[in-house]
C-alpha atoms as a PDB file:
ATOM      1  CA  UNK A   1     176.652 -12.772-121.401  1.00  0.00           C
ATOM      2  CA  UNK A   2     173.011 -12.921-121.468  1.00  0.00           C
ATOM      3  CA  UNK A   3     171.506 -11.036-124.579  1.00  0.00           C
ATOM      4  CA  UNK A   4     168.162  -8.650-123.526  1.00  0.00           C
ATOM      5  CA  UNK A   5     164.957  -9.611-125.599  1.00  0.00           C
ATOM      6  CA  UNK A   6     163.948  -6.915-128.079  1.00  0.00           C
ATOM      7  CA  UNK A   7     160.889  -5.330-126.849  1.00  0.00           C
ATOM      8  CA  UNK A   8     159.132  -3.938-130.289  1.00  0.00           C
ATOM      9  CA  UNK A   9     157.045  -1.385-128.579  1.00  0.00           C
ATOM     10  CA  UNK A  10     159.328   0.170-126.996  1.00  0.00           C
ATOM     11  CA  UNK A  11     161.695   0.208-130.310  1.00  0.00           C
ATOM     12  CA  UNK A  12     158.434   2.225-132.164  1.00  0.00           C
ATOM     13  CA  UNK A  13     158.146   4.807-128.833  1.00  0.00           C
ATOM     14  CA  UNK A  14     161.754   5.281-129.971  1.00  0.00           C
ATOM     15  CA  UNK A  15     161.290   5.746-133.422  1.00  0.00           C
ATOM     16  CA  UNK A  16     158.444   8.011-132.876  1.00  0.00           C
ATOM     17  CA  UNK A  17     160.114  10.066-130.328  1.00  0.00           C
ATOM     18  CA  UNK A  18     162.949  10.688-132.244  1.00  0.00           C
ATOM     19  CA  UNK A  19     160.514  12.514-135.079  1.00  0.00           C
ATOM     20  CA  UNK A  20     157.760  13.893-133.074  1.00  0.00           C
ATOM     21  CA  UNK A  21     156.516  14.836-129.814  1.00  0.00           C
ATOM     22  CA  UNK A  22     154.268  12.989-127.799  1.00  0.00           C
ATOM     23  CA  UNK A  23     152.149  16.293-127.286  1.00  0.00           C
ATOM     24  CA  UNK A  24     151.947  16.718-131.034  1.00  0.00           C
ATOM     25  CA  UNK A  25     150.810  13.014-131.642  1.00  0.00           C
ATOM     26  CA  UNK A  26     147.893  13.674-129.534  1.00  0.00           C
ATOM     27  CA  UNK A  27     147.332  16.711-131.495  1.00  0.00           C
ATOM     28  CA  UNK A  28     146.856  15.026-134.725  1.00  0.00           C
ATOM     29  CA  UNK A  29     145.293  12.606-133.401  1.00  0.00           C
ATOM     30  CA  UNK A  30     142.393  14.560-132.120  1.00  0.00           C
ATOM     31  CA  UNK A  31     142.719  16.935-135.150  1.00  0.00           C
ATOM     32  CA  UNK A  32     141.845  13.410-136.973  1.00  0.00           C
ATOM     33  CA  UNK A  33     139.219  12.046-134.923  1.00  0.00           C
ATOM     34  CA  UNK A  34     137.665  15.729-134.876  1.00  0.00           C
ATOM     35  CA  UNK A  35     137.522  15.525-138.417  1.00  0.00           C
ATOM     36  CA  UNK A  36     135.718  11.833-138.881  1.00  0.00           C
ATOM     37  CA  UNK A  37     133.335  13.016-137.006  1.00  0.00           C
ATOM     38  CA  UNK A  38     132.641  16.176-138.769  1.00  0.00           C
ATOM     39  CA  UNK A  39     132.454  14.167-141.501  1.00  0.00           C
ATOM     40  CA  UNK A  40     130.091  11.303-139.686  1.00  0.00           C
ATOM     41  CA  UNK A  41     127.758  14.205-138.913  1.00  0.00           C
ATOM     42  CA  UNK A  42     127.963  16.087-142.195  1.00  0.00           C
ATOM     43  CA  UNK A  43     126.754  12.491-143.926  1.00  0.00           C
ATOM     44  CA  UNK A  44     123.954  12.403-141.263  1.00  0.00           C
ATOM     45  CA  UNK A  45     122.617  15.458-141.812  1.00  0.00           C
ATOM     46  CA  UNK A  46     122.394  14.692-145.207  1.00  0.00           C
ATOM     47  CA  UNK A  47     120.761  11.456-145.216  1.00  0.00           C
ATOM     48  CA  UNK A  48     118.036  13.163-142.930  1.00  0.00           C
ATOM     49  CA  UNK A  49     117.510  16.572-144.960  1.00  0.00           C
ATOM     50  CA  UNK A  50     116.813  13.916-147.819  1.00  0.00           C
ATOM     51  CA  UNK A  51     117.523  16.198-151.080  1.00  0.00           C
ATOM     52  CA  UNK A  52     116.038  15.833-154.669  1.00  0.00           C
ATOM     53  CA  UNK A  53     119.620  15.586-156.489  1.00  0.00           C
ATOM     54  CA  UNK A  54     118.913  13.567-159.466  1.00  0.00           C
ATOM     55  CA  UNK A  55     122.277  12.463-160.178  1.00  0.00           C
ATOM     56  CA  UNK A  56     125.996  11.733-158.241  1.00  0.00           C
ATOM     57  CA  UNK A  57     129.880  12.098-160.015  1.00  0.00           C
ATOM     58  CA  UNK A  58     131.500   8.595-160.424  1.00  0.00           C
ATOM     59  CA  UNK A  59     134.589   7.545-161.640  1.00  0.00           C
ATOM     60  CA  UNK A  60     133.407   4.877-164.136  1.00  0.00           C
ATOM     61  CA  UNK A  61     135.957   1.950-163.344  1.00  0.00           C
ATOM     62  CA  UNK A  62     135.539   1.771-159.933  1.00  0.00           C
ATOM     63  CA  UNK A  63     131.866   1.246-160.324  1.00  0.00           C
ATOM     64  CA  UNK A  64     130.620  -2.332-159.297  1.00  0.00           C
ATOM     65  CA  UNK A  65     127.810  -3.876-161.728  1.00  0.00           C
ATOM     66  CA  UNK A  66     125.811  -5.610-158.798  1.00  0.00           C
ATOM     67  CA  UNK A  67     125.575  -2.569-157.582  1.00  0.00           C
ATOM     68  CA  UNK A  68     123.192  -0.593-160.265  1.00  0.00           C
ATOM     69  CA  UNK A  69     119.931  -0.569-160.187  1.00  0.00           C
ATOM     70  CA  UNK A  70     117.211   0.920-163.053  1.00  0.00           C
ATOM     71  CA  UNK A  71     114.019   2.163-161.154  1.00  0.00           C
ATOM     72  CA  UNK A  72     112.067  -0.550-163.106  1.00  0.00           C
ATOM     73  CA  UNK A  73     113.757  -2.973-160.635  1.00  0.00           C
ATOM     74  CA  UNK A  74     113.150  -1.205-157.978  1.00  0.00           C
ATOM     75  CA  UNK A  75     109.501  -0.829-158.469  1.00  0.00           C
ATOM     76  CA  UNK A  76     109.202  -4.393-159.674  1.00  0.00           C
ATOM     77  CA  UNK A  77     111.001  -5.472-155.799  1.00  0.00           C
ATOM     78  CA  UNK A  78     108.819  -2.651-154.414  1.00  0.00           C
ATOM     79  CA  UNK A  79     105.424  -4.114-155.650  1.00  0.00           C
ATOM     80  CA  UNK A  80     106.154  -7.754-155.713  1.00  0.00           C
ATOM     81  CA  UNK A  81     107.128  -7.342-151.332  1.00  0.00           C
ATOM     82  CA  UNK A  82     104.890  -4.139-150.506  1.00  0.00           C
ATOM     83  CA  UNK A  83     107.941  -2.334-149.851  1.00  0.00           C
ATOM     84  CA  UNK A  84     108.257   1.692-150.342  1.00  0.00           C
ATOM     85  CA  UNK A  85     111.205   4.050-151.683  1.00  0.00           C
ATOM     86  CA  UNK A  86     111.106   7.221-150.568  1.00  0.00           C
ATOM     87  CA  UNK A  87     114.101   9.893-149.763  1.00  0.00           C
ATOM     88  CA  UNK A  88     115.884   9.163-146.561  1.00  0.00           C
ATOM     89  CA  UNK A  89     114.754  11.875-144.597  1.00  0.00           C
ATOM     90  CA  UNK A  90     111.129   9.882-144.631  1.00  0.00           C
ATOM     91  CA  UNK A  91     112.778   7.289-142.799  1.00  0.00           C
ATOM     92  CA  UNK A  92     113.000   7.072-138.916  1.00  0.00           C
ATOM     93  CA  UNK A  93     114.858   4.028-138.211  1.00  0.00           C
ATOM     94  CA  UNK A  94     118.177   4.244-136.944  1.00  0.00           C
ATOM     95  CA  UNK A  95     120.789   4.209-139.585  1.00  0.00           C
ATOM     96  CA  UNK A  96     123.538   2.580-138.329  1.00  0.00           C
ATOM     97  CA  UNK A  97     127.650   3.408-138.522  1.00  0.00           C
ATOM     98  CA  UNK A  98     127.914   0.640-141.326  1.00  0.00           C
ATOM     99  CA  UNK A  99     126.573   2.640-143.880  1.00  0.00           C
ATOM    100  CA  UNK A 100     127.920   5.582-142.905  1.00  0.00           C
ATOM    101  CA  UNK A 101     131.471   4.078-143.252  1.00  0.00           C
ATOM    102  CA  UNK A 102     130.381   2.793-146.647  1.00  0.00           C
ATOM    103  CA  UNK A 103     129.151   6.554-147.842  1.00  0.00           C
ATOM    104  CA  UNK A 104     132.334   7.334-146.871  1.00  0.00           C
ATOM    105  CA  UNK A 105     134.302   5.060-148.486  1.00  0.00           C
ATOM    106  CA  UNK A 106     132.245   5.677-151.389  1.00  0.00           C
ATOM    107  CA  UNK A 107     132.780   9.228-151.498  1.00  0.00           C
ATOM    108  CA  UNK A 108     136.518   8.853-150.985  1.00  0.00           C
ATOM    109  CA  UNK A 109     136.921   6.223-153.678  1.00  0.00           C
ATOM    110  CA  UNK A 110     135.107   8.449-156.049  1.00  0.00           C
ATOM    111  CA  UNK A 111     136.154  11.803-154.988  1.00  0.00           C
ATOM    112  CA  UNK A 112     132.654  12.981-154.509  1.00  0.00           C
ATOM    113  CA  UNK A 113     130.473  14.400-151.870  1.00  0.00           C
ATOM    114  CA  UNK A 114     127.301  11.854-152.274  1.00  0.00           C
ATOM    115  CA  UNK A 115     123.096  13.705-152.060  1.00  0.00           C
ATOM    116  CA  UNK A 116     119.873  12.721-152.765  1.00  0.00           C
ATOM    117  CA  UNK A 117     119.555   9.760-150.681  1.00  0.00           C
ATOM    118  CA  UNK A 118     116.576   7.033-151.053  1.00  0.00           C
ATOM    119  CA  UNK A 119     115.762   4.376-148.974  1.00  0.00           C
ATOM    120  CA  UNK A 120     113.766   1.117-150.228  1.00  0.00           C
ATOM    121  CA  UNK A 121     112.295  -0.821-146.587  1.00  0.00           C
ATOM    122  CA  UNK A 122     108.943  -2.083-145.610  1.00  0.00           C
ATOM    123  CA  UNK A 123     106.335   0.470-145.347  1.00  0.00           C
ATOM    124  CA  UNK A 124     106.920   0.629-141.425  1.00  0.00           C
ATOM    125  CA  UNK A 125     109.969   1.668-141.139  1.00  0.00           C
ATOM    126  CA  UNK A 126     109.361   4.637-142.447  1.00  0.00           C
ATOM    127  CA  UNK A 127     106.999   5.459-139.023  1.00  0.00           C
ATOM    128  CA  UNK A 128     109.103   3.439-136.862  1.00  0.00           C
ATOM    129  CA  UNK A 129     111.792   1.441-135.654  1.00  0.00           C
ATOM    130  CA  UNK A 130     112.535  -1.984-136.828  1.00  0.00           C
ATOM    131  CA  UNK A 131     114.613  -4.595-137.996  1.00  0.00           C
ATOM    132  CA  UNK A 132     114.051  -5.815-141.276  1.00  0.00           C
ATOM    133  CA  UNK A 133     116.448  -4.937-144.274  1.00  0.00           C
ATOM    134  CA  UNK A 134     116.391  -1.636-145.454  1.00  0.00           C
ATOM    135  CA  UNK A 135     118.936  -0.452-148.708  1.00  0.00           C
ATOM    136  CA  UNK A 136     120.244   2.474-148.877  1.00  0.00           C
ATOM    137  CA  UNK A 137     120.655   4.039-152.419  1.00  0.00           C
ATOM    138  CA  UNK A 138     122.051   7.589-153.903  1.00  0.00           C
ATOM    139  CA  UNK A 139     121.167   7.912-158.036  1.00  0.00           C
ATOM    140  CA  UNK A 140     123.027   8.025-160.836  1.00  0.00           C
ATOM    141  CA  UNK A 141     120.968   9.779-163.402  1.00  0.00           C
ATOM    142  CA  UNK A 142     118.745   8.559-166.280  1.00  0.00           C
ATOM    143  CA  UNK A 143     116.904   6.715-163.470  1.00  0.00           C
ATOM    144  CA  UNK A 144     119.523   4.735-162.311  1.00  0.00           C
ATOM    145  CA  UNK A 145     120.745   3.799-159.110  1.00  0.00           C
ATOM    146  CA  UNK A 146     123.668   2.497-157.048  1.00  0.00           C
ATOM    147  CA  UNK A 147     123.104   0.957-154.060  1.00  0.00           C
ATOM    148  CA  UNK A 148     124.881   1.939-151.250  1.00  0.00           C
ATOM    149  CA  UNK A 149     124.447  -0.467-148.146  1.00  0.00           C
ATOM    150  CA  UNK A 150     122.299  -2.753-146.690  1.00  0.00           C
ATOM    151  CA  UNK A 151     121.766  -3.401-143.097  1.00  0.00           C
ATOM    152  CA  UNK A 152     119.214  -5.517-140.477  1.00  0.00           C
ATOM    153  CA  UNK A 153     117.794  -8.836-140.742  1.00  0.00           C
ATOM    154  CA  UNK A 154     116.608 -10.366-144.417  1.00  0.00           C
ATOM    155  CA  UNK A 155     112.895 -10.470-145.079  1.00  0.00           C
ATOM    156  CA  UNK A 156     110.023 -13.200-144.188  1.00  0.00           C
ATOM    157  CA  UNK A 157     110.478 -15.616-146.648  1.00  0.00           C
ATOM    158  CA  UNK A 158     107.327 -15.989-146.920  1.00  0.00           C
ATOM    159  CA  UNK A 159     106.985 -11.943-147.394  1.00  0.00           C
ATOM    160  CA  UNK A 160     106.207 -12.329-150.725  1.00  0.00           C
ATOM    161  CA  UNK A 161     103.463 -14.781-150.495  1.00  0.00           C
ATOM    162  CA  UNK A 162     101.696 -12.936-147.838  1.00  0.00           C
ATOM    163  CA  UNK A 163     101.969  -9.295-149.658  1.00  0.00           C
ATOM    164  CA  UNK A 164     100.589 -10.842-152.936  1.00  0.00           C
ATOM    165  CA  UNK A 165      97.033 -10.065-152.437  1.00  0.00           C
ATOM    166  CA  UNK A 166      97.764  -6.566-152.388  1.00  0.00           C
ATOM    167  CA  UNK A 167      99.582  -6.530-155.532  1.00  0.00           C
ATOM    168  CA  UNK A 168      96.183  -5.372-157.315  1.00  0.00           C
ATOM    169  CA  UNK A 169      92.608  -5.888-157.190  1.00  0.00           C
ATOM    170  CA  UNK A 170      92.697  -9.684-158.968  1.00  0.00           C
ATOM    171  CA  UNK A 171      94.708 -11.167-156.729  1.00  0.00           C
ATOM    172  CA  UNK A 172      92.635 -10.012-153.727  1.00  0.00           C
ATOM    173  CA  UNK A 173      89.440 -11.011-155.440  1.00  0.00           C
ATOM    174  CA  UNK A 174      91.269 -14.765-156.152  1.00  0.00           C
ATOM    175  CA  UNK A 175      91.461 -15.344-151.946  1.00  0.00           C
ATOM    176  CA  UNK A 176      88.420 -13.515-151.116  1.00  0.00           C
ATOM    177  CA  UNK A 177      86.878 -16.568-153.687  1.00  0.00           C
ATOM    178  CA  UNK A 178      89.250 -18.697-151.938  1.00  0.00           C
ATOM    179  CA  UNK A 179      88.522 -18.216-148.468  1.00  0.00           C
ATOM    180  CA  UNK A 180      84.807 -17.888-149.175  1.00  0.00           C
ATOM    181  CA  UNK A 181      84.994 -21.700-150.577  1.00  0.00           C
ATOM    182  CA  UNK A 182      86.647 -22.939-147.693  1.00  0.00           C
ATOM    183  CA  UNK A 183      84.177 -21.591-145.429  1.00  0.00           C
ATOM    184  CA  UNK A 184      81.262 -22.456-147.086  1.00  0.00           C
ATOM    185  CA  UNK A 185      82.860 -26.506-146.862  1.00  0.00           C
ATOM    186  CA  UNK A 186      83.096 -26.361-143.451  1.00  0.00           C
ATOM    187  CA  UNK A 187      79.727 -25.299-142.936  1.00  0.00           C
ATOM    188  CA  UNK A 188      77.736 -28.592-141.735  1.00  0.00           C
ATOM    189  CA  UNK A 189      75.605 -30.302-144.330  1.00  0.00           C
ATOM    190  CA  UNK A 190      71.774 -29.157-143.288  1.00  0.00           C
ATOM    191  CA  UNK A 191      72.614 -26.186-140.965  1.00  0.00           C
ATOM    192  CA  UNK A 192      69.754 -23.788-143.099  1.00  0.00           C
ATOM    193  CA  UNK A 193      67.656 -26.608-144.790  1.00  0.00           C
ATOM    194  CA  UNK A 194      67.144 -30.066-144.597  1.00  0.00           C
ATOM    195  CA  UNK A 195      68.056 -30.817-148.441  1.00  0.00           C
ATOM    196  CA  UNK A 196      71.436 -29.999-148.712  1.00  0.00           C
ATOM    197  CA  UNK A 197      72.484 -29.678-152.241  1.00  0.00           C
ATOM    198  CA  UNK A 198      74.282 -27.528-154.862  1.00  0.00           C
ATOM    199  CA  UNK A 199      71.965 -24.601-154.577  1.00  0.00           C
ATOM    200  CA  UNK A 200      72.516 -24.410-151.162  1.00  0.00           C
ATOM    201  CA  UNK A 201      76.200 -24.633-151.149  1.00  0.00           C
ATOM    202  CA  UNK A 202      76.163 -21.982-153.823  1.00  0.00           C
ATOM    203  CA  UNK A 203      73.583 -19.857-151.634  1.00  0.00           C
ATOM    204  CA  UNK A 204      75.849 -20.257-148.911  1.00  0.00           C
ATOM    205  CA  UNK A 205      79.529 -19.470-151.061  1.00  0.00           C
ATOM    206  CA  UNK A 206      77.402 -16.019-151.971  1.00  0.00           C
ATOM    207  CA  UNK A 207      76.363 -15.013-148.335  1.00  0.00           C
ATOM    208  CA  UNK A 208      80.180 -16.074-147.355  1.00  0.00           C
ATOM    209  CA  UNK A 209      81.772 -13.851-150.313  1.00  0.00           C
ATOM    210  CA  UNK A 210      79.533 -11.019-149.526  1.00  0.00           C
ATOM    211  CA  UNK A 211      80.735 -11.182-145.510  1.00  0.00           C
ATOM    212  CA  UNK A 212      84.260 -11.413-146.795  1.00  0.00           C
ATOM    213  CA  UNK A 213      84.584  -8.903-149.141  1.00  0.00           C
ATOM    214  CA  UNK A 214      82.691  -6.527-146.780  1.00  0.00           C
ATOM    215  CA  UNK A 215      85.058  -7.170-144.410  1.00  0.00           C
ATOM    216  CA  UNK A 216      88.405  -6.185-146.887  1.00  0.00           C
ATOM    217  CA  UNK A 217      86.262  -3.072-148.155  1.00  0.00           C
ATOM    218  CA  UNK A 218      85.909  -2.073-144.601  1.00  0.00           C
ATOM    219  CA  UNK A 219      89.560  -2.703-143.620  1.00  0.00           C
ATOM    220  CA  UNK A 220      90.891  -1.125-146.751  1.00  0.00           C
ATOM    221  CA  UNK A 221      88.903   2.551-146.515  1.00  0.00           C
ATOM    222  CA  UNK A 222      88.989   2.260-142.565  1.00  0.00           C
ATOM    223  CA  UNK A 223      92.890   2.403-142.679  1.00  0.00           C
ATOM    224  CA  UNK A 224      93.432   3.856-146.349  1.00  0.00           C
ATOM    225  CA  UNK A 225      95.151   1.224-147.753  1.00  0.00           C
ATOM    226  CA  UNK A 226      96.252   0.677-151.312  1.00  0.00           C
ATOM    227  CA  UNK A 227      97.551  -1.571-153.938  1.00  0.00           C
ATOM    228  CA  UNK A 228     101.305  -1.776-154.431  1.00  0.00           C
ATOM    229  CA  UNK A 229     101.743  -0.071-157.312  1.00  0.00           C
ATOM    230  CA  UNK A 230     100.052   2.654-156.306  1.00  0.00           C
ATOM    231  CA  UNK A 231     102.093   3.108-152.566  1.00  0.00           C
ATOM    232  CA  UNK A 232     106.050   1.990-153.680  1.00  0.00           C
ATOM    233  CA  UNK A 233     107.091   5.061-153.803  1.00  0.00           C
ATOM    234  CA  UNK A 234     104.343   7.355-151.969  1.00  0.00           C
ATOM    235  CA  UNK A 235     105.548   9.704-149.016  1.00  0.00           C
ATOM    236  CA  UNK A 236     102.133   9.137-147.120  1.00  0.00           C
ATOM    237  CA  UNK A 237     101.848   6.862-144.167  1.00  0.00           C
ATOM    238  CA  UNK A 238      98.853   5.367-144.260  1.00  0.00           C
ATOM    239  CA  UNK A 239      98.640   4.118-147.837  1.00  0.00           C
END
């Protein structure tokens, strides 16, 4: 006598027959689904109507540490990367179904309905679509916040480097000098007088700074551009 092999799906459609109806399985089913995705849109609405709630309910121990953030951090990341933080509903990238799943799981963990959404991302992002890293944060009070998720591609390393003359006015008067030197040594010896020498170099650094500086004046008021500290956390696009 040859012994059938046990065929475990058909053992659970068994199981599952005997206790409820295949017509009511699909009924619960979609009752569920229709009810993730009230919630999906509920959590999309409310990253995009932005809010000014100043604080979020959570349940102290289930709080991780690498995940709070004072708004002196922030604003030091913010400035040091050009980088803004504004409320989410400034932001028109796409915000993708990874951090809604982690509001979600936030708010169930916690038992709370999460507002007030911010956003910290490069300065673009907030006019268009893009891939670098934005994080998404909700606050805790007393200028704290948690941070949410983070999604897209990590920044340039070299981000830092390249933003730091617009960290303020010293910095950007440091490669204006800079760049003005190295132009003035690649001029050729006896291009405006026949007795090249230290006053000429010098005469030559001054016309060079002058052109240079014009030129970051011009750029700067042409497009309305700012320091960092003064556009981290400023709504308007073309700071």
């Amino acid at each position: 006598m040859i012994l059938e092999r046990t065929n475990i799906q058909k053992k659970l459609r068994q199981v599952r027959g005997n206790e409820i109806s295949e017509a009511e399985v699909l009924t619960e089913v979609r009752q569920l689904l229709d009810q993730l995705q009230q919630q999906d849109e509920q959590i999309m609405e409310q990253l995009k109507s932005g809010g000014h709630k100043s604080s979020n309910l959570f349940q102290f121990d289930l709080l991780e540490s690498d995940s709070i953030y004072h708004i002196d951090h922030i604003k030091k990341i913010c400035i040091d990367y050009r980088l803004r933080f504004l409320d989410s509903t400034y932001f028109k990238g796409e915000i993708p179904p990874t951090a809604v799943a982690a509001i979600k799981a936030l708010e169930q963990s916690h038992k709370t309905k999460l507002a007030g959404f911010k956003i910290m991302a490069p300065s673009k992002l907030f006019k268009l679509k893009d891939k670098d890293d934005p994080l998404l944060f909700v606050p805790m009070g007393n200028n704290y916040y948690y941070l949410v998720h983070q999604w897209g591609n990590d920044l340039h390393p070299l981000r830092k480097l390249l933003v730091w003359p617009f960290k303020n006015i010293i910095n950007l008067l440091l490669l204006v000098v800079l760049i003005s030197l190295m132009t003035t040594w690649v001029v050729p010896d006896g291009l405006f007088s026949k007795n090249s020498g230290t006053a000429e170099f010098w005469i030559i650094f001054f016309f060079m700074f002058k052109w240079i500086a014009a030129v970051c004046i011009y750029y700067g008021f042409a497009l309305g551009k700012d320091f960092n500290p003064a556009i981290w956390n400023s709504k308007y696009f073309n700071a």
